[in-house]
C-alpha atoms as a PDB file:
ATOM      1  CA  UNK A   1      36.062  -6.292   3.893  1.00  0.00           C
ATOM      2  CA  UNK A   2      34.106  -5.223   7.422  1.00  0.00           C
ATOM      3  CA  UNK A   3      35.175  -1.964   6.444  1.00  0.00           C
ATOM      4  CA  UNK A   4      33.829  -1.403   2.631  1.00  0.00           C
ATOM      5  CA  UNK A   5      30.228  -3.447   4.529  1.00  0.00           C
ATOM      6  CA  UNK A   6      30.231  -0.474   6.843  1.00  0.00           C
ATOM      7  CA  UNK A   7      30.564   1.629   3.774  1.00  0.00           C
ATOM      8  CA  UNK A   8      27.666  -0.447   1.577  1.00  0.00           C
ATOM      9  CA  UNK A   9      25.268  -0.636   4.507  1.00  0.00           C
ATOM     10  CA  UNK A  10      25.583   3.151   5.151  1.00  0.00           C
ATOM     11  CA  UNK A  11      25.155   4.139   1.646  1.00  0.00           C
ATOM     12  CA  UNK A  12      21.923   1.626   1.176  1.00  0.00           C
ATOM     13  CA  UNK A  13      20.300   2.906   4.160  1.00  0.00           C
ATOM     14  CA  UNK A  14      20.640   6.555   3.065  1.00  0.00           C
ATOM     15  CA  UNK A  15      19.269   6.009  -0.272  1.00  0.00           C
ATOM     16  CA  UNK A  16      16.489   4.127   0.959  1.00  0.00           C
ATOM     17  CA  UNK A  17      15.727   6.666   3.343  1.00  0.00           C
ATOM     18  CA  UNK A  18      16.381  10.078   0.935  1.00  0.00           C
ATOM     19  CA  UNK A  19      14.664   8.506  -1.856  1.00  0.00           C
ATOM     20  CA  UNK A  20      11.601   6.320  -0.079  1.00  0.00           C
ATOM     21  CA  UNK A  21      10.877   9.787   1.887  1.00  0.00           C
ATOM     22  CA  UNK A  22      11.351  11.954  -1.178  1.00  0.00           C
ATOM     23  CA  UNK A  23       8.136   9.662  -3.491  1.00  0.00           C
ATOM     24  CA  UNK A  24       5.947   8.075  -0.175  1.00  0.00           C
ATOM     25  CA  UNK A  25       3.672   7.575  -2.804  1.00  0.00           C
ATOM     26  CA  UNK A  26       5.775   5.037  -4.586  1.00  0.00           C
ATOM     27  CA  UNK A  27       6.867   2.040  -2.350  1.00  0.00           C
ATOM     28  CA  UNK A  28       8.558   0.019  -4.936  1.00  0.00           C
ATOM     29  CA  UNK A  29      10.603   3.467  -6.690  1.00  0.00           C
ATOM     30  CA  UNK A  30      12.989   1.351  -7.874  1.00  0.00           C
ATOM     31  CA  UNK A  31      10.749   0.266 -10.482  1.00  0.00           C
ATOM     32  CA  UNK A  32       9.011   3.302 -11.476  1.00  0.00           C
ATOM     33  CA  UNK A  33       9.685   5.354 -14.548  1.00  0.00           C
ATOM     34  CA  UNK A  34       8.838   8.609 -12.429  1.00  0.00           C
ATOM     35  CA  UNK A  35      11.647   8.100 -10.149  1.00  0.00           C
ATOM     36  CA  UNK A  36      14.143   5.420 -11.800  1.00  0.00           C
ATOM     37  CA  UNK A  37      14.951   5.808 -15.807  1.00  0.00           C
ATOM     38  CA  UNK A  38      13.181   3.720 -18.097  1.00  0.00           C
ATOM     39  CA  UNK A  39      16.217   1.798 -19.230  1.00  0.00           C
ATOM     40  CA  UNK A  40      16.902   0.209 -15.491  1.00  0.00           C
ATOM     41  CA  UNK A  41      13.378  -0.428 -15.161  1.00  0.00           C
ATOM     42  CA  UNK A  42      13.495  -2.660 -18.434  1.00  0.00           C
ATOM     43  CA  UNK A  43      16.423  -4.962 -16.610  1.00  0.00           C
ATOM     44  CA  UNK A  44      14.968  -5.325 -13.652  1.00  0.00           C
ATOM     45  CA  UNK A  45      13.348  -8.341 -13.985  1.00  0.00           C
ATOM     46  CA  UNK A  46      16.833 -10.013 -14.822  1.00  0.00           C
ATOM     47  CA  UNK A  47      16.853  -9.283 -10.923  1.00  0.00           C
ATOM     48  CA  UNK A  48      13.723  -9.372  -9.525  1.00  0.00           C
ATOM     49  CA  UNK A  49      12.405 -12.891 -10.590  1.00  0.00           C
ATOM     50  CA  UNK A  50      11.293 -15.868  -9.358  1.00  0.00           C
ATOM     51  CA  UNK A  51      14.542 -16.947  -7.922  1.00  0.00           C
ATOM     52  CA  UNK A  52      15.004 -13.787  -6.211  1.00  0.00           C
ATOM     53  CA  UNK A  53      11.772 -13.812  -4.293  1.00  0.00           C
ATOM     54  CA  UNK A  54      12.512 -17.571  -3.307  1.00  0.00           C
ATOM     55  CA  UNK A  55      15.641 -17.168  -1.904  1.00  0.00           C
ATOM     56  CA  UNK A  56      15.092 -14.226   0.234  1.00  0.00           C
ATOM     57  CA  UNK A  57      12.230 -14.862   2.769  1.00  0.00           C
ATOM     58  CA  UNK A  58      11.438 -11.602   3.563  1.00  0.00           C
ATOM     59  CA  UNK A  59      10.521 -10.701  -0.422  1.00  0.00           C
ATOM     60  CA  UNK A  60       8.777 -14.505  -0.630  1.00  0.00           C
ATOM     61  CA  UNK A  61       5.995 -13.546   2.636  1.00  0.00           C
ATOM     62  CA  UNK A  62       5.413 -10.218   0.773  1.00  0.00           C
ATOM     63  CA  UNK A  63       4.628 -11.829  -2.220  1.00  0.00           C
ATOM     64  CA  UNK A  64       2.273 -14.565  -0.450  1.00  0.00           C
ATOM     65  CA  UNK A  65       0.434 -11.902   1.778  1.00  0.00           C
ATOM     66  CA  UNK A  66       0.345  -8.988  -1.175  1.00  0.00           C
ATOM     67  CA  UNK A  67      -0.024 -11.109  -4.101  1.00  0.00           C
ATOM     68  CA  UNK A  68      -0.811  -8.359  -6.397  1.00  0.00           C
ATOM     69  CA  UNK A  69       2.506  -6.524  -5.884  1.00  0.00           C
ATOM     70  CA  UNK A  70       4.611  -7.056  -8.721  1.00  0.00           C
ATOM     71  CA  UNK A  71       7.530  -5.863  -6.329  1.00  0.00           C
ATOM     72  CA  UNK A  72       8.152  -5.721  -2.694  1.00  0.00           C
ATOM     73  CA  UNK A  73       8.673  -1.730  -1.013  1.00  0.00           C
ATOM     74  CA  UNK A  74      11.456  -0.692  -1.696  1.00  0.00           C
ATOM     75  CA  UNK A  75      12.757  -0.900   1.921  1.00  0.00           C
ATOM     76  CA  UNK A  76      12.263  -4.770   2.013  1.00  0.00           C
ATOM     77  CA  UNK A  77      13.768  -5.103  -1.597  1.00  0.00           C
ATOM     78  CA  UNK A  78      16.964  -3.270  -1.657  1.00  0.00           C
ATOM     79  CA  UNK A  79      18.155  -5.152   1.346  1.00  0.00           C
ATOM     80  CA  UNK A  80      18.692  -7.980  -0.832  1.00  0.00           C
ATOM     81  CA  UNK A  81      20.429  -5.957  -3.627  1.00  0.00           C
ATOM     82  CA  UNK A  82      24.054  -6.215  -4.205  1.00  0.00           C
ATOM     83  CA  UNK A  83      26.456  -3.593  -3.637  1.00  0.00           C
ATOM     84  CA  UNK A  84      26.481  -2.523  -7.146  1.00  0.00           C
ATOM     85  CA  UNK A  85      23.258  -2.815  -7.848  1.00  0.00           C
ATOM     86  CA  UNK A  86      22.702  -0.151  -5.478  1.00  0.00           C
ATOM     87  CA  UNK A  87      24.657   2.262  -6.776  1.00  0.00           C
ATOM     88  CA  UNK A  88      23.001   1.483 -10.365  1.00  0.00           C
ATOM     89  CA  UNK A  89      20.035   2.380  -8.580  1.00  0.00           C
ATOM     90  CA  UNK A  90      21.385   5.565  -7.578  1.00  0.00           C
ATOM     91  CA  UNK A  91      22.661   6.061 -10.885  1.00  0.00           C
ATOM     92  CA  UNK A  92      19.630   5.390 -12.833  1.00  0.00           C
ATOM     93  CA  UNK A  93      17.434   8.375 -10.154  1.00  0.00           C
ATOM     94  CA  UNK A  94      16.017  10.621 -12.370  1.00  0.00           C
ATOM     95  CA  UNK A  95      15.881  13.968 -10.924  1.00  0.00           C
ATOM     96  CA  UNK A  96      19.734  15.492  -9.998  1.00  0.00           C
ATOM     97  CA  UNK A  97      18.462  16.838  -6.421  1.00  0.00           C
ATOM     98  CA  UNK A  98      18.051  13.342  -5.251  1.00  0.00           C
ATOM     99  CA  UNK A  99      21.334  12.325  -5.901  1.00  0.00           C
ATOM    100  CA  UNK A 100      23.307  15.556  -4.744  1.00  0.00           C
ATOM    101  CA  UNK A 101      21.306  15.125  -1.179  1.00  0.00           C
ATOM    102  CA  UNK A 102      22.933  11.962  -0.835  1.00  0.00           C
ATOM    103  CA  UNK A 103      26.191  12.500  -2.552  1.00  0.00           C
ATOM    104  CA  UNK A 104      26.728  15.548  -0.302  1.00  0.00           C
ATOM    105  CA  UNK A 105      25.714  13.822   2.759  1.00  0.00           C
ATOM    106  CA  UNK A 106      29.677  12.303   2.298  1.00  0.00           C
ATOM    107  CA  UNK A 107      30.996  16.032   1.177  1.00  0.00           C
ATOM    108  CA  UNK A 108      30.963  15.454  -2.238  1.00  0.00           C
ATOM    109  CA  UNK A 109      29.216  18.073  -4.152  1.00  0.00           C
ATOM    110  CA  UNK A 110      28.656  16.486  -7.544  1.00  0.00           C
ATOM    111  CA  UNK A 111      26.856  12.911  -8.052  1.00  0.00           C
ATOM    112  CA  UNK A 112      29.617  12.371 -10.871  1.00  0.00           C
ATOM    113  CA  UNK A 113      32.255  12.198  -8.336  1.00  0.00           C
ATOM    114  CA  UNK A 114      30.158  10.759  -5.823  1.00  0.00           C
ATOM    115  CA  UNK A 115      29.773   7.910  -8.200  1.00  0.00           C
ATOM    116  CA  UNK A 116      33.487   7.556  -9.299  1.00  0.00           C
ATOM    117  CA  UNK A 117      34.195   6.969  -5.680  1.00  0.00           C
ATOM    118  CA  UNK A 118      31.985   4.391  -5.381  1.00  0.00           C
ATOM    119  CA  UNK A 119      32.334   2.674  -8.356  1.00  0.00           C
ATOM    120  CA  UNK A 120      35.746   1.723  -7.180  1.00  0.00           C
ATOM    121  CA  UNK A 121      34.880   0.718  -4.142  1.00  0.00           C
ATOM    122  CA  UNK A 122      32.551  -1.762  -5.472  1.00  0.00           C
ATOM    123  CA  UNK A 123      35.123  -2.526  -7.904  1.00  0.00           C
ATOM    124  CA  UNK A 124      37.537  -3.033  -4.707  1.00  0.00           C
ATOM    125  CA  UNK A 125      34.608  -5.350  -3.087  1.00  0.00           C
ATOM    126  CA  UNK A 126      34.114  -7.462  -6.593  1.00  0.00           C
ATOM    127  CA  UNK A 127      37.446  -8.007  -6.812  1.00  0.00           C
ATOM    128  CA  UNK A 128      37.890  -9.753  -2.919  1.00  0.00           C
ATOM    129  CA  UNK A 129      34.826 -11.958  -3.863  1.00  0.00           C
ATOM    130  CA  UNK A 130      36.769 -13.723  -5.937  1.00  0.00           C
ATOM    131  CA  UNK A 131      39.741 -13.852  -4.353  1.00  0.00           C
ATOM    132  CA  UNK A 132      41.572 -12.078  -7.187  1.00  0.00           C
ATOM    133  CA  UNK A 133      45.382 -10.281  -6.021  1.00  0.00           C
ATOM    134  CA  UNK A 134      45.175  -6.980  -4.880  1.00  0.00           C
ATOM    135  CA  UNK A 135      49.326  -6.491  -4.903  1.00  0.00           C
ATOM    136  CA  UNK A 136      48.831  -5.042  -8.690  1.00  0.00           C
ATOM    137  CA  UNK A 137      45.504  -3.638  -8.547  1.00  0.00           C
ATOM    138  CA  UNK A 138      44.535  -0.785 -10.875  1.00  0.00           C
ATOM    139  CA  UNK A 139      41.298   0.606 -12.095  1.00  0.00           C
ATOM    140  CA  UNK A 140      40.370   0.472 -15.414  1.00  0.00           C
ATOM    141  CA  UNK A 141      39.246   4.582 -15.512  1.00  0.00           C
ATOM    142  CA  UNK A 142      40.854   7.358 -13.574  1.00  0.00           C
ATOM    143  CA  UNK A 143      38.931   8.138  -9.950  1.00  0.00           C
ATOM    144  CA  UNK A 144      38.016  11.530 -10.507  1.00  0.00           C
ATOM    145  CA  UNK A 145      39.250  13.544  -7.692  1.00  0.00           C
ATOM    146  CA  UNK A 146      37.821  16.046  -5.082  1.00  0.00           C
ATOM    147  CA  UNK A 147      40.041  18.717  -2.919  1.00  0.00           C
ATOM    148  CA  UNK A 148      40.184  16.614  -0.398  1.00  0.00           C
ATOM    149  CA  UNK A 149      41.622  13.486  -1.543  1.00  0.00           C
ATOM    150  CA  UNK A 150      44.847  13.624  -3.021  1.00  0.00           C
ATOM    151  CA  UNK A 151      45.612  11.058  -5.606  1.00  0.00           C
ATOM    152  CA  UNK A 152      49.261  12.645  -6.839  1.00  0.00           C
ATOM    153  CA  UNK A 153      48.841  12.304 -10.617  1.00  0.00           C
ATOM    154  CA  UNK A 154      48.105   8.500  -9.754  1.00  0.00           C
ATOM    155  CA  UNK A 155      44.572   7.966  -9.482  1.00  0.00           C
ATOM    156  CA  UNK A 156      44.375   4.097 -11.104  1.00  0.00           C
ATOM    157  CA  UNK A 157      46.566   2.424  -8.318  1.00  0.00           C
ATOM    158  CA  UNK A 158      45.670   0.593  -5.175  1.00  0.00           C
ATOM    159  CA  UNK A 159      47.060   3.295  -3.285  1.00  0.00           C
ATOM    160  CA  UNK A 160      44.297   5.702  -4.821  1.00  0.00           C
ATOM    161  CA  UNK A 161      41.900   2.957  -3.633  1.00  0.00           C
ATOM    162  CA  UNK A 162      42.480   3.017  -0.245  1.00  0.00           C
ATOM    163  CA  UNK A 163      42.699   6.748  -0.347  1.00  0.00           C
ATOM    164  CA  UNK A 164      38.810   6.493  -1.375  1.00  0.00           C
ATOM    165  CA  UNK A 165      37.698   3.747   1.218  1.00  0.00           C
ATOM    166  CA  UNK A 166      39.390   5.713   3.840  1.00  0.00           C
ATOM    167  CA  UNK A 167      37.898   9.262   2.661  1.00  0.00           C
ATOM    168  CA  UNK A 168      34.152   7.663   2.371  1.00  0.00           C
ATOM    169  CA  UNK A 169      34.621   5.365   5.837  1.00  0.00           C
ATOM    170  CA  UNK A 170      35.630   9.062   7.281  1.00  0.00           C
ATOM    171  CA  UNK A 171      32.302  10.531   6.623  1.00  0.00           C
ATOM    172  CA  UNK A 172      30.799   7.607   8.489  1.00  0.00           C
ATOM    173  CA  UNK A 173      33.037   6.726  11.316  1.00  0.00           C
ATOM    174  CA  UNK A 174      35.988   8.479  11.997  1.00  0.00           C
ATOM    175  CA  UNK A 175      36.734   5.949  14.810  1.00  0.00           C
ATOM    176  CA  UNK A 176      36.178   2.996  11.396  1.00  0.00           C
ATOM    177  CA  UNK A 177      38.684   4.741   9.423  1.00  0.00           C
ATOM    178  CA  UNK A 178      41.500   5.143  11.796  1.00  0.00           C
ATOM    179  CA  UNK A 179      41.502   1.866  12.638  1.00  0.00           C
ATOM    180  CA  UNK A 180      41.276   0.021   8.631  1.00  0.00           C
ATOM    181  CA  UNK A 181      44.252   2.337   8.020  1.00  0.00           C
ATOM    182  CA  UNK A 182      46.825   1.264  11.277  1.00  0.00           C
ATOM    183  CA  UNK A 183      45.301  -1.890  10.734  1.00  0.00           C
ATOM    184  CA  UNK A 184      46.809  -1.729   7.073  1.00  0.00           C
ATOM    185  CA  UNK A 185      50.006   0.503   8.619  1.00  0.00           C
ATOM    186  CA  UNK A 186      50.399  -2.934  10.957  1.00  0.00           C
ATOM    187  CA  UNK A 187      50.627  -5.231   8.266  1.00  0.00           C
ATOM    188  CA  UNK A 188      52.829  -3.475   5.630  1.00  0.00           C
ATOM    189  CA  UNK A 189      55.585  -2.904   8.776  1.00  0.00           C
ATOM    190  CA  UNK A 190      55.279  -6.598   8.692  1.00  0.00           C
ATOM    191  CA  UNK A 191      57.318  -6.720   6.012  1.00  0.00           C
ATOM    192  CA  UNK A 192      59.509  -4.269   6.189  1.00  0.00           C
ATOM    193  CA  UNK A 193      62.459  -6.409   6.356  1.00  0.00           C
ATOM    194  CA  UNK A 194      61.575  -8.970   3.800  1.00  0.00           C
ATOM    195  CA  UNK A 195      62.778  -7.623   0.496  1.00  0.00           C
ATOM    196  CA  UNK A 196      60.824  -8.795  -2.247  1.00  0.00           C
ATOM    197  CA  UNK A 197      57.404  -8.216  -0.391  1.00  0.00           C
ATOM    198  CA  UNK A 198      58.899  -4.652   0.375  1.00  0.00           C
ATOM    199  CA  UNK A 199      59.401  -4.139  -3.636  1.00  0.00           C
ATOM    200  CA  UNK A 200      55.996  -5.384  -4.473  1.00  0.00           C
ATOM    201  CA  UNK A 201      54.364  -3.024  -1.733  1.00  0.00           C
ATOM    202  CA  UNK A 202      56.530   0.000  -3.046  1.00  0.00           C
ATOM    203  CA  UNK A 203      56.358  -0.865  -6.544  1.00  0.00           C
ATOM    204  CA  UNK A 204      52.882  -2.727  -7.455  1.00  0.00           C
ATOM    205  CA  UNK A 205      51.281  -1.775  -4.731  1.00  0.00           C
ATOM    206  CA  UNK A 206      52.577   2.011  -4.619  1.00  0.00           C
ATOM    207  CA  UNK A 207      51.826   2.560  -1.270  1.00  0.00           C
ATOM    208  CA  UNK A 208      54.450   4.697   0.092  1.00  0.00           C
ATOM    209  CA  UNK A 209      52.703   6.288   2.565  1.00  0.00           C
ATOM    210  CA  UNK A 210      48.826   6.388   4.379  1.00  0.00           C
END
């Protein structure tokens, strides 16, 4: 999981940064119908309420020294945002620019792609924080795929996964991604010699090769 963090806390930063530099006149963005669509902005509250301000002390002295904000900056709020509520955020930006600056800060020219790949990896991250097998893990959609990630006409499998973690963690740290995938190379030799394990990792798992 340290790895896929690296990956979230990159990915928050930069859209804080892109977008928070991009409409200085609008602090709290993430709540306003020039930047953010009108449909997020109507569910936020399911979010940002009275629990959520309580339970994150950074959000609850903003509140008691700005008492007239409905909602903290958007640097102070989105630190407190789950993985995949970030990349709703970044889903729900309204102009196209925004989101191909970011998306092609990790090579990947169109936000539609962009957004596959990182819909599975929060998929990947949902699915560890509650302790669910990974042995026969498949996504429910196709990743769509970009020239530089090969998927071989199996883009549903955990295999495929990995394949995105490692491309995304490569645009960050090199270094990061070298060592999730011998780390992963480490553990599957393992096993070599224990047969059923071996079947599951070649079979479920489809991981043949990294």
């Amino acid at each position: 999981m340290r790895y896929i963090n690296r990956i979230e806390i990159n990915f928050r930063t930069k859209l804080i940064y892109y977008v928070s530099n991009k409409y200085k006149s609008f602090p709290a963005w993430f709540a306003d119908s020039a930047v953010i669509s009108q449909n997020f902005i109507n569910n936020i509250n399911k979010f940002y309420n009275q629990d959520f301000i309580r339970n994150n002390a950074l959000i609850k002295r903003h509140h008691a020294k700005y008492p007239n904000d409905i909602y903290a900056p958007a640097w102070k709020t989105l630190e407190f945002f789950s993985f995949g509520m970030i990349l709703k955020i970044y889903k729900n930006l309204i102009e196209d620019d925004i989101k191909e600056e970011i998306s092609n800060l990790y090579d990947i020219k169109k936000p539609k792609k962009f957004i596959s790949f990182m819909e599975t990896i929060v998929l990947v991250t949902n699915t560890c924080a509650h302790s669910a097998v990974l042995f026969d893990f498949n996504t429910p959609k196709g990743i769509l795929s970009i020239p530089e990630v090969s998927f071989e006409r199996d883009n549903h499998s955990l295999l495929a996964c990995i394949k995105v973690i490692a491309y995304i963690l490569r645009k960050i740290s090199p270094s990061r991604e070298k060592e999730m995938l011998d780390s992963i190379r480490s553990t599957l030799h393992k096993h070599n010699e224990n047969q059923v394990i071996n079947s599951i990792i070649q079979n479920k798992m489809k991981i043949f090769e990294l």
